[in-house]
Structure formats: C-alpha cells, structure tokens
N, C-alpha and C. Protein backbone atom coordinates (compact mmCIF):
# COMPACT_ATOMS: atom_id res chain seq x y z
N UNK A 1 0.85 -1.17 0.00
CA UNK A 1 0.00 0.00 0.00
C UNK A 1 0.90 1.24 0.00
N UNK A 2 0.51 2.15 -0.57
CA UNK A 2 1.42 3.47 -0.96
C UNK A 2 0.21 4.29 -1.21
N UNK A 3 0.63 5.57 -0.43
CA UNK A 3 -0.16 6.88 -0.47
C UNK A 3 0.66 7.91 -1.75
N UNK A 4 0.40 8.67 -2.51
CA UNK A 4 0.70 8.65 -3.94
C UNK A 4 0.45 10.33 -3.69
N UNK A 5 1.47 11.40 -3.72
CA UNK A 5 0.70 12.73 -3.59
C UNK A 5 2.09 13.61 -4.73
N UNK A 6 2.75 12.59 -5.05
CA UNK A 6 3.31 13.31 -6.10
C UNK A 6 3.35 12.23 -7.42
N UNK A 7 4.05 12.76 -8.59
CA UNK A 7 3.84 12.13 -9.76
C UNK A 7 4.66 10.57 -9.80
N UNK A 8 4.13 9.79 -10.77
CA UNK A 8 4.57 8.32 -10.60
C UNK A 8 4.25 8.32 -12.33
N UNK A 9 4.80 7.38 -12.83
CA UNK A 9 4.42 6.76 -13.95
C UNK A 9 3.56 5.44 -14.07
N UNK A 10 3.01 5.43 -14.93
CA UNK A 10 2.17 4.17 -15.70
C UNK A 10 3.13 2.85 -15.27
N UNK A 11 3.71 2.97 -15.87
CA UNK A 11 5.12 1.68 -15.77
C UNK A 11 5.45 1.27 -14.10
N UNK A 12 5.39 2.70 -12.95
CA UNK A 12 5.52 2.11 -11.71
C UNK A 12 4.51 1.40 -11.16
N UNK A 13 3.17 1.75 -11.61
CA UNK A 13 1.95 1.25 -11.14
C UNK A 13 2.47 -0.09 -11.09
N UNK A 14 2.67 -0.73 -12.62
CA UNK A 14 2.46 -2.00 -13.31
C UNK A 14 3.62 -2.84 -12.83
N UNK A 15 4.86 -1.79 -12.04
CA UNK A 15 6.22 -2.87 -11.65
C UNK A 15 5.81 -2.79 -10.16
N UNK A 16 5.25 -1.52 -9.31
CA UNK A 16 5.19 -1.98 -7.72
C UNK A 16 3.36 -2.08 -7.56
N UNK A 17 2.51 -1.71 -8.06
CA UNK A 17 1.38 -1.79 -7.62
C UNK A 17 0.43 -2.69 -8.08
N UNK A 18 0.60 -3.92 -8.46
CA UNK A 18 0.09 -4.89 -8.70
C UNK A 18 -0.01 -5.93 -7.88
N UNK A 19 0.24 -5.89 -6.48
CA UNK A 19 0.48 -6.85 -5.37
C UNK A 19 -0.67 -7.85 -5.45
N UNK A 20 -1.86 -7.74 -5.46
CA UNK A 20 -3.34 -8.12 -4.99
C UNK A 20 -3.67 -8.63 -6.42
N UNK A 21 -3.60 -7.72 -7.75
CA UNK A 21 -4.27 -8.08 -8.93
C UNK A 21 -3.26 -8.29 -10.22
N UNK A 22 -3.52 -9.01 -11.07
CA UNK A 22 -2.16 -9.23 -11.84
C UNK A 22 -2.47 -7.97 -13.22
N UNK A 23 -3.55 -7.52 -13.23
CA UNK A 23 -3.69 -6.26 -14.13
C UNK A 23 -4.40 -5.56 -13.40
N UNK A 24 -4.54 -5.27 -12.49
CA UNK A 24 -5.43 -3.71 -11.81
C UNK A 24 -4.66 -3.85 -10.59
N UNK A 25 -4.88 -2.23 -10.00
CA UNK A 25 -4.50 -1.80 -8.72
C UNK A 25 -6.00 -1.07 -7.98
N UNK A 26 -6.51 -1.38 -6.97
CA UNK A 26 -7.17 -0.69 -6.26
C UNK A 26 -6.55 0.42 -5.97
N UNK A 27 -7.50 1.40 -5.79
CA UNK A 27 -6.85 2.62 -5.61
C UNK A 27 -8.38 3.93 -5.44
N UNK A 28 -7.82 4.70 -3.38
CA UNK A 28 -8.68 5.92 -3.51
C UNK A 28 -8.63 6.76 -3.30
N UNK A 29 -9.07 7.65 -3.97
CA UNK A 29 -8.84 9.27 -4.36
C UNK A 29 -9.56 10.01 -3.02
N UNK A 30 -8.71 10.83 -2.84
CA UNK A 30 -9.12 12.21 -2.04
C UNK A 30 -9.59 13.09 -2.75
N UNK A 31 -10.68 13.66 -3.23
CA UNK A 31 -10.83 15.01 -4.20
C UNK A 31 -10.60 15.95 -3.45
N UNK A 32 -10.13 16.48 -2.62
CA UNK A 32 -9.98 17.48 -1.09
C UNK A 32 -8.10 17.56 -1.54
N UNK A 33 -7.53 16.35 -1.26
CA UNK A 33 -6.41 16.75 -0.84
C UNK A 33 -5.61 16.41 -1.87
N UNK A 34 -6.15 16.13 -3.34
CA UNK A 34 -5.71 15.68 -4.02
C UNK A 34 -4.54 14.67 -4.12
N UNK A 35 -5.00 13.50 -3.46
CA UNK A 35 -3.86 12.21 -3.12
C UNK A 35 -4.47 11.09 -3.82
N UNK A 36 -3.55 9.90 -3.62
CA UNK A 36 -4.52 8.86 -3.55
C UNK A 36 -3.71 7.47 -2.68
N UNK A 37 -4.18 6.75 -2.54
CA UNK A 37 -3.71 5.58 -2.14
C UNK A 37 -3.90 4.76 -3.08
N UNK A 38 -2.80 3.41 -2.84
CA UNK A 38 -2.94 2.70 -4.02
C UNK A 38 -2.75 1.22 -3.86
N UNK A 39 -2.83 0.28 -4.11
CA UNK A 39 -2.46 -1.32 -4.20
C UNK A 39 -3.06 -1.77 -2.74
N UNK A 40 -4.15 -2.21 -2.40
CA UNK A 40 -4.52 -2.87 -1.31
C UNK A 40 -5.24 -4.39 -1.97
N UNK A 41 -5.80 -4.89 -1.38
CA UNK A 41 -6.67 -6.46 -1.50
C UNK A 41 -8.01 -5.51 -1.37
N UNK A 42 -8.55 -4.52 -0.73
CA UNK A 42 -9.67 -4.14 -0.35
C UNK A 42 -9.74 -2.60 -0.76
N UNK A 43 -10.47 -2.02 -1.74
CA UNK A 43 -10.58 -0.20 -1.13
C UNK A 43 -10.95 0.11 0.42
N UNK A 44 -11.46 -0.61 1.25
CA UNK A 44 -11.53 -0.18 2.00
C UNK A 44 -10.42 0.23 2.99
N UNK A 45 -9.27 -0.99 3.03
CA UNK A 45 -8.07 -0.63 3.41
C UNK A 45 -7.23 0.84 3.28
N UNK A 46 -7.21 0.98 1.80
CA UNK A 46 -6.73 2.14 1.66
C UNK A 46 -7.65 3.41 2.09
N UNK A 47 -8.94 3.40 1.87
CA UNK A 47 -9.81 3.89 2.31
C UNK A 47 -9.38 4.56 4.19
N UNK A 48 -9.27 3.79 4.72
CA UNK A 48 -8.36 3.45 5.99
C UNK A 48 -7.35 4.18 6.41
N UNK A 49 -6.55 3.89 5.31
CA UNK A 49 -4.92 4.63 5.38
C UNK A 49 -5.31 5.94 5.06
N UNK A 50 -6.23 6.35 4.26
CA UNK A 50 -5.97 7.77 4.40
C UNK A 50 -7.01 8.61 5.58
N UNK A 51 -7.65 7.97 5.53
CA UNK A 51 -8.91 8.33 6.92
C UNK A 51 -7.50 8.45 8.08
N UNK A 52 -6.43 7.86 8.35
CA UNK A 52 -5.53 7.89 9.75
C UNK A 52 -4.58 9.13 9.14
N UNK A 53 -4.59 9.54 7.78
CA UNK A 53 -3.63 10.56 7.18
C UNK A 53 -4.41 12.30 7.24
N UNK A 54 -5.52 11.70 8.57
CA UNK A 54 -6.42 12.93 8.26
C UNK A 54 -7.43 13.56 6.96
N UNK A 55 -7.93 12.77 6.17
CA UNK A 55 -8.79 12.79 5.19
C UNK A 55 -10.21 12.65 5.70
N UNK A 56 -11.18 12.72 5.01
CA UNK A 56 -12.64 12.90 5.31
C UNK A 56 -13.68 11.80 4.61
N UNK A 57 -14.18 11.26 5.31
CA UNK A 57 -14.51 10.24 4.61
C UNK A 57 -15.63 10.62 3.08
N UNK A 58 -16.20 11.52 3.42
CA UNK A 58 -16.99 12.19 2.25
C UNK A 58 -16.18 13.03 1.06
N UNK A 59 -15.01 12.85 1.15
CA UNK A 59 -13.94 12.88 0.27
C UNK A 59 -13.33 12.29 -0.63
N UNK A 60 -13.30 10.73 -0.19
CA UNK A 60 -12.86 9.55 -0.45
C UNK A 60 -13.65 9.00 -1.30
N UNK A 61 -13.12 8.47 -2.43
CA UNK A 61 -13.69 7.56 -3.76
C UNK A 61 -13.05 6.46 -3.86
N UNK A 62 -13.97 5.24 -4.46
CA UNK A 62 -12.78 4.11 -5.15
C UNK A 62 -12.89 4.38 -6.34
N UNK A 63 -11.87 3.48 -6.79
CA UNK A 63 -11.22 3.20 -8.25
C UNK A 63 -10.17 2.34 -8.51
N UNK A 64 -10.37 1.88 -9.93
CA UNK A 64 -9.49 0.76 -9.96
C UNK A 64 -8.67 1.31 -11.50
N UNK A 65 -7.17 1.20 -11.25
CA UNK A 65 -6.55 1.65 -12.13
C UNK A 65 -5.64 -0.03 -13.11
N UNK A 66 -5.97 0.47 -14.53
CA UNK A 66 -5.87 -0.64 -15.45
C UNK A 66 -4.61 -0.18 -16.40
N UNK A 67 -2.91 -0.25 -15.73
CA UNK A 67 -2.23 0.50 -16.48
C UNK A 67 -1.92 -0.40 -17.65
N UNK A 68 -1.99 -1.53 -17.96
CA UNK A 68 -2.16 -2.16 -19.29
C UNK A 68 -2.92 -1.90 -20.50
N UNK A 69 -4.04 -1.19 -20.03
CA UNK A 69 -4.70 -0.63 -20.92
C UNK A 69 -5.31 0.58 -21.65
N UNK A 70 -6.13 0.98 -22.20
CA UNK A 70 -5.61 2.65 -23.46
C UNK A 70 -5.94 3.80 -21.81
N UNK A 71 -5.87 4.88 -22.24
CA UNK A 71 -5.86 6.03 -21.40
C UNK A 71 -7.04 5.90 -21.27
N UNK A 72 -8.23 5.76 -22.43
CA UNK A 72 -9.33 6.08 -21.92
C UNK A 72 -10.18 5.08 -21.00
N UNK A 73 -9.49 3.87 -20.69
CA UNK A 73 -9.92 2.93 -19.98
C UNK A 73 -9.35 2.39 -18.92
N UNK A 74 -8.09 3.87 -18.82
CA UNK A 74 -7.05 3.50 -17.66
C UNK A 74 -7.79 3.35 -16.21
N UNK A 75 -8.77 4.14 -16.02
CA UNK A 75 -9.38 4.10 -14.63
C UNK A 75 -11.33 3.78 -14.72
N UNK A 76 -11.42 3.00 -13.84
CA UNK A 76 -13.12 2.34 -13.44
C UNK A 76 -13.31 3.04 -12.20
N UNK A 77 -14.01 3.71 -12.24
CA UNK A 77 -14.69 4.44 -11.31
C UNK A 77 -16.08 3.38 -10.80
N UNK A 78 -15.34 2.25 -9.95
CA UNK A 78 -16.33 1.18 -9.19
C UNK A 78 -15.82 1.00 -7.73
N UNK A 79 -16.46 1.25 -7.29
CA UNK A 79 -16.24 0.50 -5.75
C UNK A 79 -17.15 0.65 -4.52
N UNK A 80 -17.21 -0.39 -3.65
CA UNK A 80 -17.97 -0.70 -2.76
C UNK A 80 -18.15 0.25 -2.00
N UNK A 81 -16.72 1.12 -1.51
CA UNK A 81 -17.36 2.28 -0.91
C UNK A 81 -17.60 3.41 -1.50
N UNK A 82 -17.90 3.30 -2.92
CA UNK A 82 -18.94 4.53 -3.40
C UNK A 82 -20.22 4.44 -3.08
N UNK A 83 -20.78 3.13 -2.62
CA UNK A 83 -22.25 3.74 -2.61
C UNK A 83 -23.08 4.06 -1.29
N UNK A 84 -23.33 5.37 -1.46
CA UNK A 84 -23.29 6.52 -0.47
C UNK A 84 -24.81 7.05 -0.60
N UNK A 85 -25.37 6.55 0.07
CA UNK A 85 -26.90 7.45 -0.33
C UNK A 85 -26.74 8.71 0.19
N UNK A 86 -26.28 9.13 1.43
CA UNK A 86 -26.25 10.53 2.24
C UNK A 86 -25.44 11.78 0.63
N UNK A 87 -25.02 11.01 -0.43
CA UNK A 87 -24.09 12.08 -1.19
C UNK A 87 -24.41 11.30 -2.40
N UNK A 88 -25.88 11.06 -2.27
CA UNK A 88 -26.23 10.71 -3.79
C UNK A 88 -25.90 9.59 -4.78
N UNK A 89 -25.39 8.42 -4.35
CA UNK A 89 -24.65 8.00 -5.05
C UNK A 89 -25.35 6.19 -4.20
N UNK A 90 -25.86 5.61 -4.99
CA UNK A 90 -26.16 4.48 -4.38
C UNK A 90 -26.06 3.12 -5.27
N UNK A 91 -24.68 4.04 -5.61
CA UNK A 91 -24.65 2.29 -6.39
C UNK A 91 -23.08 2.39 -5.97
N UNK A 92 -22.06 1.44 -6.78
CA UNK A 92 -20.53 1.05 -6.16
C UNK A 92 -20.13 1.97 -7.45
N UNK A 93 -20.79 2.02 -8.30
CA UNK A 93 -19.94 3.01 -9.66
C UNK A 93 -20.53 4.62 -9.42
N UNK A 94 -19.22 5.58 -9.54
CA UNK A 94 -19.67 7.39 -8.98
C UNK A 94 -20.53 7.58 -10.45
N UNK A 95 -21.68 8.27 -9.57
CA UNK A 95 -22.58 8.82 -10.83
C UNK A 95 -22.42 10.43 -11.35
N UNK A 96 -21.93 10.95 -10.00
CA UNK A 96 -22.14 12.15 -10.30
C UNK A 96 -20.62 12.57 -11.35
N UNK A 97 -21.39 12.97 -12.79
CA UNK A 97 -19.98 13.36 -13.33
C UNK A 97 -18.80 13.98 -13.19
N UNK A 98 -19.50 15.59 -12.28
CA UNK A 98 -18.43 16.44 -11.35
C UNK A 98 -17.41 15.52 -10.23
N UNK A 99 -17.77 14.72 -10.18
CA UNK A 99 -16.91 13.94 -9.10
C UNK A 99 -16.19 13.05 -10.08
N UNK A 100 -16.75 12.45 -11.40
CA UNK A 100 -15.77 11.46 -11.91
C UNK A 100 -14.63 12.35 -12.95
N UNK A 101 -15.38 13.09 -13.25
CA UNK A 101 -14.24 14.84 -13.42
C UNK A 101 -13.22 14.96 -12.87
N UNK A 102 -13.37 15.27 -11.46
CA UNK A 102 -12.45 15.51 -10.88
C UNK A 102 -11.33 14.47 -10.35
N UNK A 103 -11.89 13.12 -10.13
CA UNK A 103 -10.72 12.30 -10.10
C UNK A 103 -9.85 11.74 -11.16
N UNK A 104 -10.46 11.96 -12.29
CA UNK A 104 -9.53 11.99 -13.33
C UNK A 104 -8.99 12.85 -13.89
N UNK A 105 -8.60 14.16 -13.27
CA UNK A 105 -8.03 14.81 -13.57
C UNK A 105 -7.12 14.68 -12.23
N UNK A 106 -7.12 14.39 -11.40
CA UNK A 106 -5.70 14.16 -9.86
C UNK A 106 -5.55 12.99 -10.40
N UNK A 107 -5.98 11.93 -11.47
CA UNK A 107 -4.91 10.62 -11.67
C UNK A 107 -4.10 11.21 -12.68
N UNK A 108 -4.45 12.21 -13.73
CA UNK A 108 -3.95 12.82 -14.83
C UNK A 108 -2.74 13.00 -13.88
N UNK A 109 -2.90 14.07 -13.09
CA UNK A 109 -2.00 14.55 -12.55
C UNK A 109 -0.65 13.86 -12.01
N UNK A 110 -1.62 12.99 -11.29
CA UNK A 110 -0.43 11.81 -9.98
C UNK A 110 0.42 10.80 -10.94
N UNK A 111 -0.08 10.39 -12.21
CA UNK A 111 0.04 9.20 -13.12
C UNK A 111 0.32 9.84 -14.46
N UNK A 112 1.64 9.59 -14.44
CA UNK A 112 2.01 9.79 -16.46
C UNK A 112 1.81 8.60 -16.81
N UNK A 113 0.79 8.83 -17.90
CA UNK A 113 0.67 7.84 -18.31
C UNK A 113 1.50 7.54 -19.80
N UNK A 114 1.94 8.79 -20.18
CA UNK A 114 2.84 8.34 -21.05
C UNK A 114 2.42 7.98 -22.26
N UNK A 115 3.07 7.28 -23.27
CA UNK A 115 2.70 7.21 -24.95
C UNK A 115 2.24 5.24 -24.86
C-alpha cells in the first residue's frame, strides 16, 4: 500500500502496484487533498490509510486503475465504498460526473501515463 501525492508513472503502477491483482491496482482518491492511495486487497483498506492521514470520509472515492490498458480505460470508477446514499450516489460506480471529473483529472496529474 502506498499513499501517492506526487507524480509516478504508468510503468511504476504495473512494476510496484500490482500486489493483490495481476492487471489492476485498487486505488482511492481524495478530491480534497488531491492524493490517492494505491495497491490494497480491499478499497476499503486504503480507504483506511488515508482516513488515519487525516482525510474525510466524504472525500474519499474508489477506483481501480488498469495500467495495461488505453488512457481512456485507464481508470473504473467502481467501488464498494462509493455507494453513499447521504451524497447521492447508491450504487458502487460514482454517478455524479463532477466527481468522476475531478478524479480523473488528480490521476492525470499523480500518473504519467505516457505514450
């Protein structure tokens, strides 16, 4: 597990963050503090790690990052602890677009993804 608040490449994902999955990394976004955590067995774990890093839980998104595959399918915006009725959202995939906006633009950021 690794908390992620500066830039990394595509290629590190795929050489250290594959522990749990042999093509995806769990991984969740802070839209607040623009971070993320990354490589657990569970989002909730990481979920976890950043809740003790002082984060908010109404902050916190999952996602699962697919660096094997094109940019536009690099990240799935699914996970168990998205679904949030108190913030609209009651399923495991984020509905609200402003929110799937914004975390793909802090993976843009955190993640070169490169050519």
């Amino acid at each position: 597990m690794k908390i992620i608040q500066s830039q990394i490449s595509r290629g590190e994902i795929s050489e250290k963050y594959l522990t749990y999955f042999e093509t995806m990394s769990k991984a969740v976004v802070d839209i607040k503090k623009e971070i993320m955590a990354v490589d657990a067995d569970l989002h909730s774990d990481l979920e976890a790690a950043l809740l003790e890093t002082g984060s908010f839980q109404d902050d916190l998104w999952g996602i699962n990052l697919y660096p094997s595959k094109s940019k536009e399918d690099f990240i799935e915006f699914t996970s168990l602890i998205n679904i949030r009725p108190h913030q609209n959202n009651s399923s495991m995939e984020i509905n609200d677009p402003g929110i799937r906006e914004k975390i793909k633009s802090i993976v843009e950021k955190l993640v070169h993804y490169g050519s």
